[in-house]
Protein backbone atom coordinates (compact mmCIF):
# COMPACT_ATOMS: atom_id res chain seq x y z
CA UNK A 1 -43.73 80.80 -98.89
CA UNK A 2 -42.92 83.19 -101.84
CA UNK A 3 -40.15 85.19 -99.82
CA UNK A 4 -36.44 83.30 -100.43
CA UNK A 5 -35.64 84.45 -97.00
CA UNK A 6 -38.84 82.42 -95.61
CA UNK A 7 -38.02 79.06 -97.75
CA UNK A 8 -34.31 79.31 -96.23
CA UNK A 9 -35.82 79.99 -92.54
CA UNK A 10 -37.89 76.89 -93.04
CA UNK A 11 -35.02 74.64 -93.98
CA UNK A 12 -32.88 75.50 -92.10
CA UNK A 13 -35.34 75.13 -88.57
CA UNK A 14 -36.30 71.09 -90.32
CA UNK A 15 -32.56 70.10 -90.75
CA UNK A 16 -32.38 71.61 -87.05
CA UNK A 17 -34.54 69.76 -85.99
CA UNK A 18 -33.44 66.63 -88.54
CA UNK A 19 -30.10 67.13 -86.76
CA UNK A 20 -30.94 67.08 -83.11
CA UNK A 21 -33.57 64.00 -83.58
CA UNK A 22 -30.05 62.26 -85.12
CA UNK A 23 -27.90 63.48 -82.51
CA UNK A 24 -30.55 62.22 -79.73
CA UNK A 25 -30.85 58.81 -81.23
CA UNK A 26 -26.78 58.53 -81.22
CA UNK A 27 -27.40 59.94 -77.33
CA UNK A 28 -29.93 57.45 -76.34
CA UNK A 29 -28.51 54.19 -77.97
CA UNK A 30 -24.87 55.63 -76.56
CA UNK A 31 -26.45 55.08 -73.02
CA UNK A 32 -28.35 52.31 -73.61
CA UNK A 33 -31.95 52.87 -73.98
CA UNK A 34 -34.58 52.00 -76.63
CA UNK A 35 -34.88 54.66 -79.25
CA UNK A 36 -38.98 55.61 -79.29
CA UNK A 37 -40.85 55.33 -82.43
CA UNK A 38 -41.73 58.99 -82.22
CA UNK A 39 -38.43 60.25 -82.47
CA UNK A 40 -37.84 58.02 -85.62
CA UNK A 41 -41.21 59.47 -87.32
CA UNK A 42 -40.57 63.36 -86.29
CA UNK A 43 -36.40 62.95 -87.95
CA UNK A 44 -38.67 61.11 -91.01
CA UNK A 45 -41.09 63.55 -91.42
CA UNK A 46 -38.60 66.68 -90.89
CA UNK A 47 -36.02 64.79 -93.65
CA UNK A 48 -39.41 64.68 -96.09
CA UNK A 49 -40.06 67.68 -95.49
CA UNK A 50 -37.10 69.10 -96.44
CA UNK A 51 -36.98 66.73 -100.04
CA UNK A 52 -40.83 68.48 -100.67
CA UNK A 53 -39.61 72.11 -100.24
CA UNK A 54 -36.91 71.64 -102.16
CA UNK A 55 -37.97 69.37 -105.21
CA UNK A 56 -38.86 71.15 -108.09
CA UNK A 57 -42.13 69.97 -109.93
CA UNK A 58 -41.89 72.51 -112.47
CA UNK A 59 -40.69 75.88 -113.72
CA UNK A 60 -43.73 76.62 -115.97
CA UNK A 61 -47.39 76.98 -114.89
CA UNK A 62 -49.60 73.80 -116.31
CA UNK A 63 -52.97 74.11 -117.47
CA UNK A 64 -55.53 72.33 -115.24
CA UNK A 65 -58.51 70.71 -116.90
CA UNK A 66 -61.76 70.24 -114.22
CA UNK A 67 -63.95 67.84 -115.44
CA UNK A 68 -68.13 68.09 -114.70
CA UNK A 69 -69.63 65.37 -112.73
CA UNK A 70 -72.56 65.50 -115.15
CA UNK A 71 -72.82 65.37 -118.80
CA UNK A 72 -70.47 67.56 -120.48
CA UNK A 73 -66.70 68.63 -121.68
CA UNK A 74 -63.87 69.49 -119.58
CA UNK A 75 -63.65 72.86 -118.74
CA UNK A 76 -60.59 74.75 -118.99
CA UNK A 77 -59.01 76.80 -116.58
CA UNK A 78 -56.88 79.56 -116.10
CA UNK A 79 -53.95 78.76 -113.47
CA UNK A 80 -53.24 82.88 -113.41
């Protein structure tokens, strides 16, 4: 997901999808019905989505430190 054109292709097929789970909940309670569990948790999980890809966590690269199981000092490493 490096391309911008791939990150906007992305969000815009969740808040599709986001959209049409809210549209069929309006649709089912409109007429009536229940509204399954599983539509609830695929509108969740397409709205989380969407907050992960775009929250930032960081503009600069942070050194990671991997610790041995045995005896020893952390070891450095590069993130490059």
């Amino acid at each position: 997901m490096n391309s911008q054109s791939t990150v906007r292709t992305v969000i815009l097929a969740l808040a599709f999808l986001a959209a049409a789970v809210v549209v069929g909940g309006i649709y089912l309670t409109a007429i009536g019905r229940d509204l399954p569990g599983e539509l609830i948790a695929i509108g969740s999980a397409a709205a989380g989505a969407i907050g992960g890809i775009l929250s930032k966590t960081g503009t600069e690269p942070q050194s990671v430190q991997v610790v041995n199981e045995g005896p020893g000092e952390a070891v450095p490493v590069d993130p490059g």
